[in-house]
Protein backbone atom coordinates (compact mmCIF):
# COMPACT_ATOMS: atom_id res chain seq x y z
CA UNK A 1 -54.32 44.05 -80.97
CA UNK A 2 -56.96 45.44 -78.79
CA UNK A 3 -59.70 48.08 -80.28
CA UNK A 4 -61.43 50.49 -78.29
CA UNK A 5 -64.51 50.53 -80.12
CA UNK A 6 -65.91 53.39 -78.38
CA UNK A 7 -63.57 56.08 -77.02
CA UNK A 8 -64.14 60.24 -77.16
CA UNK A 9 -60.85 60.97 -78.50
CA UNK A 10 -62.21 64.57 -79.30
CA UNK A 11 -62.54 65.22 -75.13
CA UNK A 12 -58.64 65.24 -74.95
CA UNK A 13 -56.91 68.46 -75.74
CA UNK A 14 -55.30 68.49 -79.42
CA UNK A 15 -52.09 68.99 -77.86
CA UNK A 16 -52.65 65.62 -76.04
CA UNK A 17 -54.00 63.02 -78.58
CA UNK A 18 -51.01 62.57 -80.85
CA UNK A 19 -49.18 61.65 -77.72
CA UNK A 20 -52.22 59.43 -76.57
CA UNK A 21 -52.23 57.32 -79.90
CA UNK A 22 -48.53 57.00 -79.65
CA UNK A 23 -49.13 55.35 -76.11
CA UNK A 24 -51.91 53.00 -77.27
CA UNK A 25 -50.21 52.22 -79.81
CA UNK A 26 -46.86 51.12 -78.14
CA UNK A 27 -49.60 49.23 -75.36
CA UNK A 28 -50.93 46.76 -78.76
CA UNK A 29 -54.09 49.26 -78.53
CA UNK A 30 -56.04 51.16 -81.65
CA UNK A 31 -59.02 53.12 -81.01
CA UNK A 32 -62.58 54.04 -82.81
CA UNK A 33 -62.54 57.99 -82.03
CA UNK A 34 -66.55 58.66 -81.75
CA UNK A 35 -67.68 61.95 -82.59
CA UNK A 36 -70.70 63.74 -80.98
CA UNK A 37 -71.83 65.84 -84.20
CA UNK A 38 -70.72 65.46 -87.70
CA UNK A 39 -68.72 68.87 -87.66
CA UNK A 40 -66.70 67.28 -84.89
CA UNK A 41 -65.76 64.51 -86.98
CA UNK A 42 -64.86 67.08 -89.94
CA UNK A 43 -62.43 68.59 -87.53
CA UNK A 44 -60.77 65.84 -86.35
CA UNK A 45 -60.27 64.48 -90.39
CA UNK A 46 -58.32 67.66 -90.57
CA UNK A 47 -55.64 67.19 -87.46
CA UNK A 48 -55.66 63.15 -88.36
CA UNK A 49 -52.58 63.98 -90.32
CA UNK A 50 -50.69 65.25 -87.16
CA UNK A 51 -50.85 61.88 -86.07
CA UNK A 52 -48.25 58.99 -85.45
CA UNK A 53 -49.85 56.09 -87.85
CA UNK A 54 -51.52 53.75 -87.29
CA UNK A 55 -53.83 56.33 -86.05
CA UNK A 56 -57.42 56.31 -84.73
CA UNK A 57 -60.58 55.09 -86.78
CA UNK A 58 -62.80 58.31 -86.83
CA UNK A 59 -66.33 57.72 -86.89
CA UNK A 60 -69.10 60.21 -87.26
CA UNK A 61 -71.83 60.60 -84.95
CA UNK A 62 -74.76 62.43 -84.62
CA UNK A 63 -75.47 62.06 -80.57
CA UNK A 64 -79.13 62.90 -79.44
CA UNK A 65 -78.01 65.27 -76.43
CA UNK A 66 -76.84 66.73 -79.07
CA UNK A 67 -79.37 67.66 -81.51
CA UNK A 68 -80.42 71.46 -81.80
CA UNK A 69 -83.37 72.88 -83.46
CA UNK A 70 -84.30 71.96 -87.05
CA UNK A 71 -81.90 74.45 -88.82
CA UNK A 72 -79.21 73.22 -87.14
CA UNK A 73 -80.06 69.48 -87.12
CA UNK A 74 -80.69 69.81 -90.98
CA UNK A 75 -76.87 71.25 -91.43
CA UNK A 76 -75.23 68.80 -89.52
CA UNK A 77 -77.28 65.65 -91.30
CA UNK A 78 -75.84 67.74 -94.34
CA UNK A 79 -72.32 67.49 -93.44
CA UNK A 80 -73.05 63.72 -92.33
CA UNK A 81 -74.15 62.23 -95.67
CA UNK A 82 -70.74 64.09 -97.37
CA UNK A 83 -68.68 62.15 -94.36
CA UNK A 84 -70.21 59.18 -94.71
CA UNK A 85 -68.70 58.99 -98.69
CA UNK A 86 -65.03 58.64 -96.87
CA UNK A 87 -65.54 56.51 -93.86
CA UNK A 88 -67.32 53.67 -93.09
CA UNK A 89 -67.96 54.12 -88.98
CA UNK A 90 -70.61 55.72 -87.48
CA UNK A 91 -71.14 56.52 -84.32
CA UNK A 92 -72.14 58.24 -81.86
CA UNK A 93 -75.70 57.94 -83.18
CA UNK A 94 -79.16 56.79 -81.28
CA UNK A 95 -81.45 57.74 -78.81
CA UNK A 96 -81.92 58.60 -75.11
CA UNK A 97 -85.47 58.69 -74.20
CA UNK A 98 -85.19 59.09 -71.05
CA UNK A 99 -87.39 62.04 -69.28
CA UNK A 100 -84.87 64.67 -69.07
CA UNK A 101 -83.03 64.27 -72.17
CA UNK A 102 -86.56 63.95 -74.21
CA UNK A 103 -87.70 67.28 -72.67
CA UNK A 104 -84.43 68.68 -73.59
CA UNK A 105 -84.57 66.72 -77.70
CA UNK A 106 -87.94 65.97 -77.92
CA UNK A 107 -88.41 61.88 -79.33
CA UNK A 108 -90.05 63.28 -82.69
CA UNK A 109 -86.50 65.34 -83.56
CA UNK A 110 -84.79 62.37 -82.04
CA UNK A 111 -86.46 60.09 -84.52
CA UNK A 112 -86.12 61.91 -86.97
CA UNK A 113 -82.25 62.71 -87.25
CA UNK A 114 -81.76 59.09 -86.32
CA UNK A 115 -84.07 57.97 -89.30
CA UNK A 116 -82.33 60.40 -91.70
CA UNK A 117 -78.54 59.20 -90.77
CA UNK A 118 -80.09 55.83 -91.21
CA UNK A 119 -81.06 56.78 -94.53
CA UNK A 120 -77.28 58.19 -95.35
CA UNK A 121 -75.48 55.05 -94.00
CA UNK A 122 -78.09 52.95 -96.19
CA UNK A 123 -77.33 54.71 -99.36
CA UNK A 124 -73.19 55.07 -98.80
CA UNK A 125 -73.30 51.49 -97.95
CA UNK A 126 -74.66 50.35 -101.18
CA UNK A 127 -71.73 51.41 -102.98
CA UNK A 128 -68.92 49.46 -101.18
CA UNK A 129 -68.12 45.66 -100.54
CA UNK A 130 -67.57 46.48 -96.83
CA UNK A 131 -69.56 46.75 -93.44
CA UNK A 132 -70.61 50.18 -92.26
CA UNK A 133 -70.42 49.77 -88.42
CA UNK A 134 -72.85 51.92 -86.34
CA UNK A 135 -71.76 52.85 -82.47
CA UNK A 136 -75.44 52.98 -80.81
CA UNK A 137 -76.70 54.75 -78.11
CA UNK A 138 -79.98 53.51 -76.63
CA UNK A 139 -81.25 54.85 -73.73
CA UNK A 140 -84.68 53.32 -72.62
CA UNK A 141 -85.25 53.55 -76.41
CA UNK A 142 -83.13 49.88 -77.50
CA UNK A 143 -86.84 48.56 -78.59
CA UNK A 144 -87.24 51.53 -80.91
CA UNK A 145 -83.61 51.83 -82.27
CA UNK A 146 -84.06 48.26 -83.64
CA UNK A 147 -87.38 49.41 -85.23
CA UNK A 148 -85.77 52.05 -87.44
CA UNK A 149 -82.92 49.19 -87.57
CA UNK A 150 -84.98 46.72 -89.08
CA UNK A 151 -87.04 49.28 -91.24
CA UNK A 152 -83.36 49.78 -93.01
CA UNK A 153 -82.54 46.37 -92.75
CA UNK A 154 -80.28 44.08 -94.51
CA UNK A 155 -79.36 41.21 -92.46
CA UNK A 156 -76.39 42.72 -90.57
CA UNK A 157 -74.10 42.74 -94.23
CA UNK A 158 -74.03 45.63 -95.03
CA UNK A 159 -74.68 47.84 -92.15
CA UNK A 160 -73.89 46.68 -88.59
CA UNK A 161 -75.45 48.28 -85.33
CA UNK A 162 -72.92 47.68 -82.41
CA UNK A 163 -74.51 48.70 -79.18
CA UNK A 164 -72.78 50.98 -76.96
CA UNK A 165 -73.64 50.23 -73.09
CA UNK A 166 -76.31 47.71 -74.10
CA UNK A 167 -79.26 48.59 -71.23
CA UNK A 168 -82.25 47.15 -73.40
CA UNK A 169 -84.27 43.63 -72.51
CA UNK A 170 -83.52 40.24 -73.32
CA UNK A 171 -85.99 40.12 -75.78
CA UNK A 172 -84.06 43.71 -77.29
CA UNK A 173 -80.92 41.85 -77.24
CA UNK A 174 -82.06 38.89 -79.23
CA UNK A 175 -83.55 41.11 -81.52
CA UNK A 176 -80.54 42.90 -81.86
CA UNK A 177 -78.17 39.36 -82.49
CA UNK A 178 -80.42 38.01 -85.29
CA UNK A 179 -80.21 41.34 -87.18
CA UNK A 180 -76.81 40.37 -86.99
CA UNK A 181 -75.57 42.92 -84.38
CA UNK A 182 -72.80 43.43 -81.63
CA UNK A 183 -72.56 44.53 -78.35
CA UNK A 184 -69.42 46.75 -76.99
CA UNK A 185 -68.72 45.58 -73.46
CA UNK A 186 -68.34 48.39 -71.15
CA UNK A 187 -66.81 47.14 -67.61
CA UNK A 188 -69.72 48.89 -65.98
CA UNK A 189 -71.76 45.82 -67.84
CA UNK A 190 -69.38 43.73 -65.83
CA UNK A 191 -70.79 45.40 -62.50
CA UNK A 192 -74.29 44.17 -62.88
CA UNK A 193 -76.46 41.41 -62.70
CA UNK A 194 -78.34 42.07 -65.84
CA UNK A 195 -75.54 42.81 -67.55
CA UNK A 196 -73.12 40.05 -66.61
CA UNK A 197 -76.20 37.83 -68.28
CA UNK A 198 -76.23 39.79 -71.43
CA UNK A 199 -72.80 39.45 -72.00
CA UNK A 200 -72.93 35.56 -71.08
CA UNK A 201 -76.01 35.57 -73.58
CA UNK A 202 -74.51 37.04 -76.93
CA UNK A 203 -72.71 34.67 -78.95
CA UNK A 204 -68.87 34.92 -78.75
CA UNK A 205 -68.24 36.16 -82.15
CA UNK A 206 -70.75 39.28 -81.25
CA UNK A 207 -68.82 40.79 -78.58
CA UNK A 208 -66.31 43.75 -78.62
CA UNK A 209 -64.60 46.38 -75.85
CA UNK A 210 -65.31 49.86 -74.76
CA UNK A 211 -63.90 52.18 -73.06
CA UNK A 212 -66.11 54.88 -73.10
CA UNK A 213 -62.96 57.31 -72.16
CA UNK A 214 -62.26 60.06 -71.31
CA UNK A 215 -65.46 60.46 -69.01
CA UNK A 216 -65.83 64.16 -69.79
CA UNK A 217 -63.55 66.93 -71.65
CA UNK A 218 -60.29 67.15 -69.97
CA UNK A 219 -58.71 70.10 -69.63
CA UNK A 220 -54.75 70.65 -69.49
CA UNK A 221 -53.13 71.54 -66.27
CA UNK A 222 -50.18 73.10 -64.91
CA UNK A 223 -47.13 70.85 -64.57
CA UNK A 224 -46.74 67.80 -64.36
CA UNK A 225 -50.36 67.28 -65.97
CA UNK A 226 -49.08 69.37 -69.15
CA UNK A 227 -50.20 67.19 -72.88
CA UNK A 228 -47.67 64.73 -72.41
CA UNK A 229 -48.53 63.39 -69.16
CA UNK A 230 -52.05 63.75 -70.36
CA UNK A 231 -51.88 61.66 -72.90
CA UNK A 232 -49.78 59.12 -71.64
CA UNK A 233 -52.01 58.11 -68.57
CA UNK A 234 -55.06 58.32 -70.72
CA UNK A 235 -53.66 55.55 -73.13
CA UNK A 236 -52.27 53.70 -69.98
CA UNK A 237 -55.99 53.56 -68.72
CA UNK A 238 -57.52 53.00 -72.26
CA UNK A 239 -55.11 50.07 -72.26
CA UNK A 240 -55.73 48.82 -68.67
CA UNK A 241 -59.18 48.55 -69.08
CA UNK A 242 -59.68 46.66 -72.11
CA UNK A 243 -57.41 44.43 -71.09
CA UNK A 244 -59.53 43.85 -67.35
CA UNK A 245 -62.69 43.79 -69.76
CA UNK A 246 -61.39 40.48 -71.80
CA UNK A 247 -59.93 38.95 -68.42
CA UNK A 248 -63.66 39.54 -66.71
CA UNK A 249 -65.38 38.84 -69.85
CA UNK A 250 -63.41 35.59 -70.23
CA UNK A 251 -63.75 34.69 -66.49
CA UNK A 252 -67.64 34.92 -66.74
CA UNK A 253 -68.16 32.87 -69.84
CA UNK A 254 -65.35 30.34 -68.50
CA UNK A 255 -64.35 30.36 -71.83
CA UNK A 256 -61.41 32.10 -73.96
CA UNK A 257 -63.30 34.67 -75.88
CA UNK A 258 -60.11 36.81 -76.89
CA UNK A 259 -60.14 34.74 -80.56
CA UNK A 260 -63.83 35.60 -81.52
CA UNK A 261 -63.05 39.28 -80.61
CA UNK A 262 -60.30 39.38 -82.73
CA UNK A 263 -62.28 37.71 -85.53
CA UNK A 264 -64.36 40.20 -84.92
CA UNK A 265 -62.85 42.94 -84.96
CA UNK A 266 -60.88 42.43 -88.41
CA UNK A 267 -63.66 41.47 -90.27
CA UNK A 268 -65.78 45.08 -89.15
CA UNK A 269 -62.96 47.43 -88.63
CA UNK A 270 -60.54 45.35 -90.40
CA UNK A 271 -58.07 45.19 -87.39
CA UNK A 272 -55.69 42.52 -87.76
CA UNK A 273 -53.87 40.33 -85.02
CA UNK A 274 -54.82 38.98 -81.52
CA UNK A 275 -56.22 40.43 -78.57
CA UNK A 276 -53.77 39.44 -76.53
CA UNK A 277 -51.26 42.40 -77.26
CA UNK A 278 -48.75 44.48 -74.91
CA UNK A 279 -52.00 45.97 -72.72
């Protein structure tokens, strides 16, 4: 079985998605359905029941592009710490400090959201034998994530920070392994110097897949791109690019990594079975 552990199930059209998980599904493929604020994840608890099991894991995020003003921010961290009770993923949470998206969220509300889901996760976590698992977004902020990381701390047991994209330093990414984090490899990773090092550099039994998909909010079409089509070619891609992401992945490290993902995966999302499904 292959996990997505980052996919934006929430930009395909609800008419598209039970489709979609019946197609990743049938392709050995489950997905970790990020949201972007915690009402998003609220609404897609309540259509999860439309869905062909096994169905998506939903996680809920708090993104920093989208943070509003205080009122707003303060109602959605509200509806985060009631979520958190019922699942254990989290994501898409962090920061993006770079200059136009700080103008647009300032750091200090950035922080400070980040800090207080930190604070949620913390105390839901303490009440159940397994790992909450964070999807992190850390734009030139990865130094400053792992602060707040380590000021919550616990070793990695009971709360584990998988980073999305990783773009920090080396020095970041060791950091981020001896707290006992992951990395998600996107295949853009794959595409760069720095990044095929990083993913030769974390230990085999840190590493997951991404998609990332879809890249933006699709919208349905006239025929033939109606919610069945839809959904069928996104799960074909989902499916086709986690499977090029363990082949490259595999190819770089000139080593068969597809056992530690597994591993990995069932003991954080409790996945079971090999990655080397129908994809």
């Amino acid at each position: 079985m292959l996990l997505d552990t980052h996919h934006h199930l929430d930009f395909l059209p609800p008419s598209a998605r039970g489709v979609f998980l019946a197609g990743t599904r049938e392709r050995g493929v489950r997905v970790v359905a990020q949201t972007l604020i915690p009402s998003g994840h609220r609404e897609l608890a309540a259509e999860a029941g439309e869905w062909p099991e096994p169905h998506a894991l939903l996680s809920v995020g708090f993104h920093p592009w989208f943070i509003g003003e205080d009122d707003h921010a303060d109602a959605e961290l509200a509806v985060l710490e009631r979520a958190v009770r019922s699942t254990r993923f989290v994501g898409e949470i962090g920061l993006d400090l770079s200059p136009r998206r700080a103008e647009a969220v300032p750091r200090d509300r950035q922080v400070r959201v980040l800090a207080a889901v930190l604070d949620a996760v913390h105390r839901a976590a303490a009440d159940t034998p397994e790992p909450y698992v964070l999807s992190v977004h850390a734009v030139r902020s990865a130094d400053v994530v792992l602060d707040l990381l380590e000021g919550h701390g616990d070793g990695g047991e009971r709360v584990v920070p998988v980073f999305h994209r990783f773009g920090g330093t080396s020095d970041d990414l060791t950091r981020l392994v001896r707290m006992g984090g992951c990395v998600s490899v996107h295949p853009a990773m794959l595409g760069t110097k720095k990044g095929r090092a990083y993913v030769r550099q974390v230990p085999a039994d840190r590493l997951l897949l991404e998609t990332d998909l879809p890249t933006a909010p699709r919208r349905l079409g006239r025929a033939p791109d109606g919610p069945t089509e839809l959904g069928a070619s996104a799960a074909a891609e989902v499916a086709a690019t986690l499977r090029s992401t363990v082949d490259t992945l595999c190819a770089l490290r000139r080593e068969d990594v597809t056992a530690d993902i597994a591993r990995t995966q069932r003991r954080l999302y409790g996945i079971e079975g090999d990655t080397a499904g129908q994809a």
